[in-house]
PDB file of N, CA and C in Angstrom:
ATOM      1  N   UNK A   1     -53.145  10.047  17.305  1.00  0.00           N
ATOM      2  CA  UNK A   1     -52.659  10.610  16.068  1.00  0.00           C
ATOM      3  C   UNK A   1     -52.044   9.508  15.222  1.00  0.00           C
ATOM      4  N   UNK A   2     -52.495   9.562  14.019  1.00  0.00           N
ATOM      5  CA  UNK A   2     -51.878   8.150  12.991  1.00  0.00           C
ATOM      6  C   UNK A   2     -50.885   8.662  12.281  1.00  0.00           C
ATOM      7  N   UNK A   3     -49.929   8.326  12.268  1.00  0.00           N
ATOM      8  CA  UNK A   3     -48.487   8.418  10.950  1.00  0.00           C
ATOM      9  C   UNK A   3     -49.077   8.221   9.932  1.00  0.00           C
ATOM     10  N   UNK A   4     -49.124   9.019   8.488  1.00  0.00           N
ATOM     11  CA  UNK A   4     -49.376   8.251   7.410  1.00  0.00           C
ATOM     12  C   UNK A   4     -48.456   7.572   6.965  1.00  0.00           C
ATOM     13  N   UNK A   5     -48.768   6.409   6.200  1.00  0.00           N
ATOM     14  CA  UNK A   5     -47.850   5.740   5.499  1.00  0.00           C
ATOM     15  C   UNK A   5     -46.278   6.214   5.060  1.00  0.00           C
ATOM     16  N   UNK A   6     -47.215   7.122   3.996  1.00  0.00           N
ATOM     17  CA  UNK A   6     -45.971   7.640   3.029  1.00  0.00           C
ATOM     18  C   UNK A   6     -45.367   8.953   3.800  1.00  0.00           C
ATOM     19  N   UNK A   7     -45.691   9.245   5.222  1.00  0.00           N
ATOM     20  CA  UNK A   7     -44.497  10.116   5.618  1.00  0.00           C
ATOM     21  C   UNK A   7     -43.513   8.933   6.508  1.00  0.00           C
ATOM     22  N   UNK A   8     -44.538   7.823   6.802  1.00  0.00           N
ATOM     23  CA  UNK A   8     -43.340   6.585   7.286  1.00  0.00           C
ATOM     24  C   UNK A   8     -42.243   6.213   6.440  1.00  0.00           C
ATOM     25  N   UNK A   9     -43.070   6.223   5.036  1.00  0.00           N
ATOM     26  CA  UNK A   9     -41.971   5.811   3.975  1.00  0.00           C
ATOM     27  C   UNK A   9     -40.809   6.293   3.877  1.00  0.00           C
ATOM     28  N   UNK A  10     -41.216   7.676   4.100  1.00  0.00           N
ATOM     29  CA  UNK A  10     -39.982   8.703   3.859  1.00  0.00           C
ATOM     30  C   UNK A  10     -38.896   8.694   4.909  1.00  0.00           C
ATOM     31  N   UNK A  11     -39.128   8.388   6.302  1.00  0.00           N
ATOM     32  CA  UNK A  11     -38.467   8.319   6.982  1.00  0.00           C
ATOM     33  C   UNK A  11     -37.715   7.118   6.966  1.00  0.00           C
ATOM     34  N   UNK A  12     -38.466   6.295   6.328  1.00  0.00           N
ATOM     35  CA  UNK A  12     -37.603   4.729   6.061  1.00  0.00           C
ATOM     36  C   UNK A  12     -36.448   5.129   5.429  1.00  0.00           C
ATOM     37  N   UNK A  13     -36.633   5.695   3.871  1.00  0.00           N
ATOM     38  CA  UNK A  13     -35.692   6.035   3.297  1.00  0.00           C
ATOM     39  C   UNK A  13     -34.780   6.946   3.508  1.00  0.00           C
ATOM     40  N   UNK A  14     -35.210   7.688   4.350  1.00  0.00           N
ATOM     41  CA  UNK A  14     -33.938   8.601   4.783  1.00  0.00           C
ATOM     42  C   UNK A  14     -32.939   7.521   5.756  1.00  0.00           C
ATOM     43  N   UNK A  15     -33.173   6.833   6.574  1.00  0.00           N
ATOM     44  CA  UNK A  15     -32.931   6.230   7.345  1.00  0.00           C
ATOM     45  C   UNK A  15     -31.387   5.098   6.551  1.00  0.00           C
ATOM     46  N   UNK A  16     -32.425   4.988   5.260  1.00  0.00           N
ATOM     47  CA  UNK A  16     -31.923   3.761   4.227  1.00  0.00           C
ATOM     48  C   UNK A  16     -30.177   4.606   3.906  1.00  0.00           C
ATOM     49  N   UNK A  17     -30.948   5.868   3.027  1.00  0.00           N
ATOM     50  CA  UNK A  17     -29.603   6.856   3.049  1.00  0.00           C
ATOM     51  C   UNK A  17     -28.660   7.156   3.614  1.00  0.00           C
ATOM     52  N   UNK A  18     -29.330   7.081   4.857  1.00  0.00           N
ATOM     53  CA  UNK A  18     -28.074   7.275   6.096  1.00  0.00           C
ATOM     54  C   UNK A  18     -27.322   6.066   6.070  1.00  0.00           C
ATOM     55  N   UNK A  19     -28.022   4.993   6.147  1.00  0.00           N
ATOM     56  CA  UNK A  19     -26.717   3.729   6.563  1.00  0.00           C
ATOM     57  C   UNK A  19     -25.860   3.671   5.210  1.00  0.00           C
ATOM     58  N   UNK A  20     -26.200   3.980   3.872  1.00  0.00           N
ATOM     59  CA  UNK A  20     -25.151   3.872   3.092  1.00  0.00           C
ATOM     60  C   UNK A  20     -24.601   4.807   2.788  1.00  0.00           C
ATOM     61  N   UNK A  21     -24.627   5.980   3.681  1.00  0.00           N
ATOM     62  CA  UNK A  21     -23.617   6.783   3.580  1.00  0.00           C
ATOM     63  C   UNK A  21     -22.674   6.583   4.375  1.00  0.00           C
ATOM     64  N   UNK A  22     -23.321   5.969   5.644  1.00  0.00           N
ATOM     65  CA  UNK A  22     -22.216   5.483   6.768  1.00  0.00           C
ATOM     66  C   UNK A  22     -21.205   4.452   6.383  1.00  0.00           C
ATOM     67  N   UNK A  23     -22.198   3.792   5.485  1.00  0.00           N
ATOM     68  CA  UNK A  23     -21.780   2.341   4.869  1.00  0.00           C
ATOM     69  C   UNK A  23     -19.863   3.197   3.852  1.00  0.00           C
ATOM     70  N   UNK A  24     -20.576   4.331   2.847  1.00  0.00           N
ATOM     71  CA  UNK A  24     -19.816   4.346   1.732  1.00  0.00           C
ATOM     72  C   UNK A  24     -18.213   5.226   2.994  1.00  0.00           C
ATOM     73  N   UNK A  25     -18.628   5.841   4.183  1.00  0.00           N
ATOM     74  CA  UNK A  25     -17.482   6.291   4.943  1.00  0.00           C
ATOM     75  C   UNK A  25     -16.600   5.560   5.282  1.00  0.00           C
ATOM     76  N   UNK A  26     -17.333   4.353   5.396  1.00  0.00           N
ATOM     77  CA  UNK A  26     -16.764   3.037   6.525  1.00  0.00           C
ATOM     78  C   UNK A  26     -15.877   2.426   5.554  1.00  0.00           C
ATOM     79  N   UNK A  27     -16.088   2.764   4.183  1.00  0.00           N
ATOM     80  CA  UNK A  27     -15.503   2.186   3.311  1.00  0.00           C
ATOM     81  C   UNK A  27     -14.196   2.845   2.807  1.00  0.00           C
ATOM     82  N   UNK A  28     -14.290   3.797   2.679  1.00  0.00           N
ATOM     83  CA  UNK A  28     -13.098   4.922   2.421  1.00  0.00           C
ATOM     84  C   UNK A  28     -12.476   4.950   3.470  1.00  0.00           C
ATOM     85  N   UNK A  29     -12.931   4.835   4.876  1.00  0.00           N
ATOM     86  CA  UNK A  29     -11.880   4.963   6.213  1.00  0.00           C
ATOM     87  C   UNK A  29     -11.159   3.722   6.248  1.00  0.00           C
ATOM     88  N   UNK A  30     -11.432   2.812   5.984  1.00  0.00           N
ATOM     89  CA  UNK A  30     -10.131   1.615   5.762  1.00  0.00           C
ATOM     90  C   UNK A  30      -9.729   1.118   4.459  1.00  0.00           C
ATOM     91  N   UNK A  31     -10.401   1.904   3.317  1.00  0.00           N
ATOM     92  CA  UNK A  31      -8.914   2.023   1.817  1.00  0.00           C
ATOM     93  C   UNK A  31      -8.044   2.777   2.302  1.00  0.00           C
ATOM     94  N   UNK A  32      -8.186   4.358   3.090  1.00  0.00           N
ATOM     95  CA  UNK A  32      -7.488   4.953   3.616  1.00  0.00           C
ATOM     96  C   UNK A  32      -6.343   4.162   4.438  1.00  0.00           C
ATOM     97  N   UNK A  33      -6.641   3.782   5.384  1.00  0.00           N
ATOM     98  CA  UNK A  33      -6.028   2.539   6.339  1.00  0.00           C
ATOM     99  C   UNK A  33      -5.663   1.531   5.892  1.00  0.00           C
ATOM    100  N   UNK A  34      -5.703   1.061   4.540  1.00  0.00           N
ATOM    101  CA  UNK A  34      -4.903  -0.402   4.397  1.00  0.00           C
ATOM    102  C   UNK A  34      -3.673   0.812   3.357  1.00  0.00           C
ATOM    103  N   UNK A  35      -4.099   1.567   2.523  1.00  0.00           N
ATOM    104  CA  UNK A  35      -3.257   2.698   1.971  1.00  0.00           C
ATOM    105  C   UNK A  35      -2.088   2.761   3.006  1.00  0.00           C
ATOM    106  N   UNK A  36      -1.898   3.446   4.013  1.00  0.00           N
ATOM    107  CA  UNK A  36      -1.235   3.497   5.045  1.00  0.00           C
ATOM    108  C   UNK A  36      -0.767   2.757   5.336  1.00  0.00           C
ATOM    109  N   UNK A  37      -0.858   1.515   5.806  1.00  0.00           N
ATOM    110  CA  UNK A  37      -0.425   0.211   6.100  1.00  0.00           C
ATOM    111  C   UNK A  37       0.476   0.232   5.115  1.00  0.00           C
ATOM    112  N   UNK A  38       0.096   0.139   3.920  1.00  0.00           N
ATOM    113  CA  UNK A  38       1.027  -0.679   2.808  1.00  0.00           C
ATOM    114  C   UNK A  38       2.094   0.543   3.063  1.00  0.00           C
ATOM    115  N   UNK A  39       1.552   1.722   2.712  1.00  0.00           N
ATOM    116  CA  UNK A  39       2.830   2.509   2.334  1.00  0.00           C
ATOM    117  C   UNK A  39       4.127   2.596   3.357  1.00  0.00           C
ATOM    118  N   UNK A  40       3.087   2.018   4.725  1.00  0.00           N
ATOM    119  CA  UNK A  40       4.561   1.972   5.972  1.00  0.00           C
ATOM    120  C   UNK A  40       5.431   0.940   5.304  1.00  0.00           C
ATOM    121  N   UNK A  41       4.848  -0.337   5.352  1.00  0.00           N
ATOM    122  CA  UNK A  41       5.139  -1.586   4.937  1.00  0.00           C
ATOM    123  C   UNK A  41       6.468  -1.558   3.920  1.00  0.00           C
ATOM    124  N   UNK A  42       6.005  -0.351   2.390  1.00  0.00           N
ATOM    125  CA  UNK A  42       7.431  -0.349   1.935  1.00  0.00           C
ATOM    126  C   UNK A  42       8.360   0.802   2.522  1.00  0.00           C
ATOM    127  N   UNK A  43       8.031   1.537   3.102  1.00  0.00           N
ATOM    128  CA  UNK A  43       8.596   2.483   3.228  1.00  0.00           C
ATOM    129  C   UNK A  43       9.861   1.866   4.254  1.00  0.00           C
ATOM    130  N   UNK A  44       9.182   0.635   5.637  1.00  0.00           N
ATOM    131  CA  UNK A  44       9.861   0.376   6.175  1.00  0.00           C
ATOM    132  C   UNK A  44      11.295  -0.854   5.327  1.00  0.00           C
ATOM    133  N   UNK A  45      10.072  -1.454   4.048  1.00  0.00           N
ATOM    134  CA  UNK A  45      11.503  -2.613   3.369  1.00  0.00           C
ATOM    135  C   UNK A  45      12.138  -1.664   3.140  1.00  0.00           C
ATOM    136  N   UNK A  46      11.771  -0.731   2.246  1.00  0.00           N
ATOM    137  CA  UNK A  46      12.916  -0.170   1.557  1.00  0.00           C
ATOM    138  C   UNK A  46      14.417   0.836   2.638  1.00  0.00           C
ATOM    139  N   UNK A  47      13.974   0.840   3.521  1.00  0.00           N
ATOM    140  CA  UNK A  47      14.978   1.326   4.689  1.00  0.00           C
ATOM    141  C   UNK A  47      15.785   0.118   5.261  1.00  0.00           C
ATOM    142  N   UNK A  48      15.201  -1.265   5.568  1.00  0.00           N
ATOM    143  CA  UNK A  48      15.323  -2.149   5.376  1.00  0.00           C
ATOM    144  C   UNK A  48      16.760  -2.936   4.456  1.00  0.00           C
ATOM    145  N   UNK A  49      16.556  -2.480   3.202  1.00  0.00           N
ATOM    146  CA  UNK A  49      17.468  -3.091   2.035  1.00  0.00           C
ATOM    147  C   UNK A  49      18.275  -1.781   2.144  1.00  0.00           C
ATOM    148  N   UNK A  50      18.321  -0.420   2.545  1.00  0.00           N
ATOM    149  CA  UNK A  50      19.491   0.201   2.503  1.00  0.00           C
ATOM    150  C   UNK A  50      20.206   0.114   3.344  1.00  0.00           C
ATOM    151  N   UNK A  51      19.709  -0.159   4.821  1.00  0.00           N
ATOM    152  CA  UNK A  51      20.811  -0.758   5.471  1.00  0.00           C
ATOM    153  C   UNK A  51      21.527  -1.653   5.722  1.00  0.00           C
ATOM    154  N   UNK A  52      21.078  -2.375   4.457  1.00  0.00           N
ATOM    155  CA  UNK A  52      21.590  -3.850   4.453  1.00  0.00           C
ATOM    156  C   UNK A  52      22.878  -3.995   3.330  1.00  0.00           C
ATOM    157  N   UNK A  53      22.347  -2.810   2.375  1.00  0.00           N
ATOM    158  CA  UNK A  53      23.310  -2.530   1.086  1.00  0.00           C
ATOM    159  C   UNK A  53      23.221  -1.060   0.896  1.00  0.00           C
ATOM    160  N   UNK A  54      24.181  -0.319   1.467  1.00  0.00           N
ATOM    161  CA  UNK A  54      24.315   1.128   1.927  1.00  0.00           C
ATOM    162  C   UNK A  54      24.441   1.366   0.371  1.00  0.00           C
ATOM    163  N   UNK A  55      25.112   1.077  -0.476  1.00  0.00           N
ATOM    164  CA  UNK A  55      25.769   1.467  -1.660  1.00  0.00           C
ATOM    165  C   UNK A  55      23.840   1.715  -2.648  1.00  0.00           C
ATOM    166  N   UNK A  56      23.138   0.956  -2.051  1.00  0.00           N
ATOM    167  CA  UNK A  56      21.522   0.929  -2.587  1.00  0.00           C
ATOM    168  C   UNK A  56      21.160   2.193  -3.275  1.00  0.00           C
ATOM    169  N   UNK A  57      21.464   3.168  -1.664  1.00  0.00           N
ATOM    170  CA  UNK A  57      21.231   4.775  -1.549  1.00  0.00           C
ATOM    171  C   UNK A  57      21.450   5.600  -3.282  1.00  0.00           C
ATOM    172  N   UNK A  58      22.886   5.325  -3.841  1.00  0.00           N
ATOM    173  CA  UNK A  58      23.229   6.112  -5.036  1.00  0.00           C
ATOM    174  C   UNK A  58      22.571   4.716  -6.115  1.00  0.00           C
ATOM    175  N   UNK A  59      21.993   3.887  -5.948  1.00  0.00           N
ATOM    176  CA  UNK A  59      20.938   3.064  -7.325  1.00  0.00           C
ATOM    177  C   UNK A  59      20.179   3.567  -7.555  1.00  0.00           C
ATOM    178  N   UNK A  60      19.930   3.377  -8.915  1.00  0.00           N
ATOM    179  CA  UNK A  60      18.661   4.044  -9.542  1.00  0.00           C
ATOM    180  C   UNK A  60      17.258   2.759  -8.928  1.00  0.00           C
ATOM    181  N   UNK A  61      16.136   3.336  -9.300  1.00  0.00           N
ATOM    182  CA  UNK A  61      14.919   2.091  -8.924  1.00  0.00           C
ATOM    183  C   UNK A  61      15.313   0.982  -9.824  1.00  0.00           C
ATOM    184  N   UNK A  62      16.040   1.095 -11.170  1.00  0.00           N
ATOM    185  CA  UNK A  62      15.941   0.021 -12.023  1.00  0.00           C
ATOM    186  C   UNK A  62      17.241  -1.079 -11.627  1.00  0.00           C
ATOM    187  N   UNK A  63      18.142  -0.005 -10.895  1.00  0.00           N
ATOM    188  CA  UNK A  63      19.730  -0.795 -10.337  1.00  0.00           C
ATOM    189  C   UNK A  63      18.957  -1.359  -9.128  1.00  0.00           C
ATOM    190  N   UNK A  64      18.500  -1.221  -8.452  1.00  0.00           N
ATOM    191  CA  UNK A  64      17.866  -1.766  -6.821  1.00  0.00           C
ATOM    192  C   UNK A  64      17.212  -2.719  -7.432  1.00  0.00           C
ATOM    193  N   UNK A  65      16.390  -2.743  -8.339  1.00  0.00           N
ATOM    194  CA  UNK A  65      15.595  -3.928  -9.162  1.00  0.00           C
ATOM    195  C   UNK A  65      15.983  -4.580  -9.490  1.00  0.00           C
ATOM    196  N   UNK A  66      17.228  -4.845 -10.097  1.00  0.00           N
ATOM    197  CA  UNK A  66      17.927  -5.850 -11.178  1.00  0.00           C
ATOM    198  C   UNK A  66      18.918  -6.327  -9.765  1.00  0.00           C
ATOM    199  N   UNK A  67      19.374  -5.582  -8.675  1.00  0.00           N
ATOM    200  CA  UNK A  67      19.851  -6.167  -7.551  1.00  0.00           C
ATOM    201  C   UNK A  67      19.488  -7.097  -6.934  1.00  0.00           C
ATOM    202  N   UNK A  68      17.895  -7.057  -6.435  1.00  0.00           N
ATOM    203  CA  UNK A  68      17.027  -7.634  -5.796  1.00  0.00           C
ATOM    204  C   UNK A  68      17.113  -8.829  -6.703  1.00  0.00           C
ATOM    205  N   UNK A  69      16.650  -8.595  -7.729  1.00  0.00           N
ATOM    206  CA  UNK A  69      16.304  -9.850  -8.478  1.00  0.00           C
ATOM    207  C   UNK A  69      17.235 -10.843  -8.569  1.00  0.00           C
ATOM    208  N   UNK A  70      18.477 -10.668  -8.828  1.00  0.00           N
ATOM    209  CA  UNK A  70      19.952 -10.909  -9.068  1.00  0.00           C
ATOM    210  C   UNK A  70      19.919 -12.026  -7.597  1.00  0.00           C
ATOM    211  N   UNK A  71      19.709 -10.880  -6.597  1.00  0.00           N
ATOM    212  CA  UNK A  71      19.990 -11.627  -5.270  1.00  0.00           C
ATOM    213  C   UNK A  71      18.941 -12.264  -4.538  1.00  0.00           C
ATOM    214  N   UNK A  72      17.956 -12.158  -5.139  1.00  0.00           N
ATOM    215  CA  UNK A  72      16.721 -13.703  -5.091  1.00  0.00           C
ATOM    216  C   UNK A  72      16.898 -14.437  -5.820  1.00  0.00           C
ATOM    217  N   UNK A  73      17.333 -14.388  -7.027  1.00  0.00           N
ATOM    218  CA  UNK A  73      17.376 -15.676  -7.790  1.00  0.00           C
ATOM    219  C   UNK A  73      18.486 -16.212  -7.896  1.00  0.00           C
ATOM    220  N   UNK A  74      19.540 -16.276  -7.183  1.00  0.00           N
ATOM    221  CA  UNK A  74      20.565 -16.614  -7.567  1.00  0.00           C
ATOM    222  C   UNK A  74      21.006 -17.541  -5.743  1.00  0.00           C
ATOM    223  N   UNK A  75      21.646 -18.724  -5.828  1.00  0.00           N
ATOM    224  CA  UNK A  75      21.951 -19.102  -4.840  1.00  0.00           C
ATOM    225  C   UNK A  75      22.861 -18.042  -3.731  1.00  0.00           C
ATOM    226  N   UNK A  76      24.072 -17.843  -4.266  1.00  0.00           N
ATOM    227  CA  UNK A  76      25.087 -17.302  -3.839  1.00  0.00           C
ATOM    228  C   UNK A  76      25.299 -15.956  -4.824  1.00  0.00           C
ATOM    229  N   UNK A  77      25.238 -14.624  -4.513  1.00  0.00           N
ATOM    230  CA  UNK A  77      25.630 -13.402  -4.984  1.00  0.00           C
ATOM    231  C   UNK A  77      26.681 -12.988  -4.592  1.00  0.00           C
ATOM    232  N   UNK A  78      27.854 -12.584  -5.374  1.00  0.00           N
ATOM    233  CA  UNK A  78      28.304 -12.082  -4.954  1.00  0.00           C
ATOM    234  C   UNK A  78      28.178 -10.329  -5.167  1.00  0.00           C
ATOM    235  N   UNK A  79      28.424  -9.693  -3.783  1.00  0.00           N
ATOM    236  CA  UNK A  79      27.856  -8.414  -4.060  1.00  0.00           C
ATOM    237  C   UNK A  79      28.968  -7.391  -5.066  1.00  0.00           C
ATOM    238  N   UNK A  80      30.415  -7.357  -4.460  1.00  0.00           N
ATOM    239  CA  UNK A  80      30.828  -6.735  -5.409  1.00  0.00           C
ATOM    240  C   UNK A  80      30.557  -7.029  -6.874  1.00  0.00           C
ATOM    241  N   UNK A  81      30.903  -8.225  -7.219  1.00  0.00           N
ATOM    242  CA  UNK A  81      30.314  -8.849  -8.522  1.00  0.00           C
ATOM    243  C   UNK A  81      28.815  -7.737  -9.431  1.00  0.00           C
ATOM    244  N   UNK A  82      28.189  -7.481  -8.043  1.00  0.00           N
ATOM    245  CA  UNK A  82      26.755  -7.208  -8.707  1.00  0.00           C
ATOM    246  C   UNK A  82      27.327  -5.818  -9.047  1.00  0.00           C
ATOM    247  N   UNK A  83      27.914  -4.828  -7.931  1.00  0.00           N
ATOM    248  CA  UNK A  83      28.256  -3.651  -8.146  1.00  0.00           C
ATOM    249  C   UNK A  83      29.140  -3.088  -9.613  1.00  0.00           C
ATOM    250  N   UNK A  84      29.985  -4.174  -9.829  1.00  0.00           N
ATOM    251  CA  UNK A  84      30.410  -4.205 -11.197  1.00  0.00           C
ATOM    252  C   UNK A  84      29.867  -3.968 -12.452  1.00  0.00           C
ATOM    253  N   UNK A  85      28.628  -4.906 -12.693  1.00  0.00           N
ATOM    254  CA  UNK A  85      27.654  -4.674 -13.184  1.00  0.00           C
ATOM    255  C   UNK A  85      27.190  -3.375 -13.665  1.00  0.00           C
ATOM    256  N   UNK A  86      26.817  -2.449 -12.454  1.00  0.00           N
ATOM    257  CA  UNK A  86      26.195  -1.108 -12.735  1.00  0.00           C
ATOM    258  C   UNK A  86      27.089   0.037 -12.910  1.00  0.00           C
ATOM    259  N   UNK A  87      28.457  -0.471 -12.715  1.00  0.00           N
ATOM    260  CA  UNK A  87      29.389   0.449 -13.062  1.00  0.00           C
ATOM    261  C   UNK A  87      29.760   0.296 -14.799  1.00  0.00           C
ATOM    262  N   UNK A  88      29.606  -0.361 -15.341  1.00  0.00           N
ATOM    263  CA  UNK A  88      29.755  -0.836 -17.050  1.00  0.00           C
ATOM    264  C   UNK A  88      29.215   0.065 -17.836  1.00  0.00           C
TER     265      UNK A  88
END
Protein backbone atom coordinates (compact mmCIF):
# COMPACT_ATOMS: atom_id res chain seq x y z
CA UNK A 1 0.00 0.00 0.00
CA UNK A 2 1.62 3.53 -1.03
CA UNK A 3 1.03 6.78 1.16
CA UNK A 4 0.22 9.48 -1.17
CA UNK A 5 2.23 12.35 -1.05
CA UNK A 6 -0.13 14.95 -0.11
CA UNK A 7 -1.76 12.87 2.72
CA UNK A 8 2.15 12.67 3.86
CA UNK A 9 2.11 16.33 3.54
CA UNK A 10 -0.59 16.74 5.74
CA UNK A 11 0.69 14.80 8.36
CA UNK A 12 3.96 16.73 8.12
CA UNK A 13 2.09 19.72 8.87
CA UNK A 14 0.11 18.70 11.49
CA UNK A 15 3.12 17.43 13.08
CA UNK A 16 4.75 21.10 12.23
CA UNK A 17 1.60 22.53 14.31
CA UNK A 18 2.07 20.50 17.04
CA UNK A 19 5.69 21.44 17.84
CA UNK A 20 4.75 25.14 17.78
CA UNK A 21 2.16 24.81 19.84
CA UNK A 22 4.32 22.95 22.23
CA UNK A 23 6.88 25.44 21.27
CA UNK A 24 4.25 28.64 22.02
CA UNK A 25 3.35 26.52 25.79
CA UNK A 26 6.94 26.14 26.56
CA UNK A 27 7.00 29.68 26.16
CA UNK A 28 4.27 30.98 28.38
CA UNK A 29 5.29 28.24 31.09
CA UNK A 30 8.50 30.11 31.88
CA UNK A 31 7.16 34.00 31.36
CA UNK A 32 4.88 32.49 33.88
CA UNK A 33 8.00 31.29 35.93
CA UNK A 34 10.40 34.09 35.61
CA UNK A 35 6.88 36.30 36.56
CA UNK A 36 7.03 34.39 39.80
CA UNK A 37 10.52 34.52 40.42
CA UNK A 38 10.60 38.22 40.15
CA UNK A 39 7.51 38.79 42.10
CA UNK A 40 9.08 36.54 45.09
CA UNK A 41 12.27 38.43 44.56
CA UNK A 42 10.44 41.82 45.53
CA UNK A 43 8.11 40.64 47.60
CA UNK A 44 10.98 39.10 49.62
CA UNK A 45 13.23 42.89 49.38
CA UNK A 46 10.49 44.60 50.27
CA UNK A 47 9.98 42.52 53.69
CA UNK A 48 13.53 42.79 53.71
CA UNK A 49 13.70 46.86 54.03
CA UNK A 50 10.77 46.69 56.58
CA UNK A 51 12.54 44.92 58.86
CA UNK A 52 15.30 46.79 58.60
CA UNK A 53 13.26 50.22 58.91
CA UNK A 54 10.01 49.19 60.78
CA UNK A 55 8.83 52.89 60.60
CA UNK A 56 8.86 51.88 56.34
CA UNK A 57 5.41 50.05 57.18
CA UNK A 58 3.33 53.71 57.69
CA UNK A 59 5.54 55.28 54.17
CA UNK A 60 3.88 55.96 51.37
CA UNK A 61 5.71 54.13 47.97
CA UNK A 62 6.96 57.71 47.21
CA UNK A 63 8.40 58.13 51.16
CA UNK A 64 10.14 54.44 50.84
CA UNK A 65 11.49 55.88 47.45
CA UNK A 66 12.95 59.08 48.34
CA UNK A 67 14.31 56.88 51.54
CA UNK A 68 16.02 54.38 49.53
CA UNK A 69 17.41 56.83 47.37
CA UNK A 70 18.50 59.22 50.18
CA UNK A 71 20.18 56.09 51.71
CA UNK A 72 22.03 54.88 48.53
CA UNK A 73 23.27 57.92 47.63
CA UNK A 74 24.42 59.37 50.40
CA UNK A 75 27.61 58.15 52.38
CA UNK A 76 26.32 58.34 55.89
CA UNK A 77 22.29 58.77 56.55
CA UNK A 78 21.19 59.69 59.16
CA UNK A 79 17.86 57.96 59.76
CA UNK A 80 16.06 60.13 62.12
CA UNK A 81 17.26 63.03 59.98
CA UNK A 82 15.42 61.23 57.01
CA UNK A 83 12.23 60.70 59.19
CA UNK A 84 12.10 64.44 59.71
CA UNK A 85 11.87 65.00 56.33
CA UNK A 86 8.46 63.22 55.83
CA UNK A 87 7.07 64.63 58.79
CA UNK A 88 7.29 68.52 57.20
Amino acid sequence: MKIRFSDRLGGEKKKIRQFENREKMLRQKLFKEERRTRSHRLIVRGAVFESIVPEAKGMTNEESATFLRLALTRQTVLIPYAFCIFSL
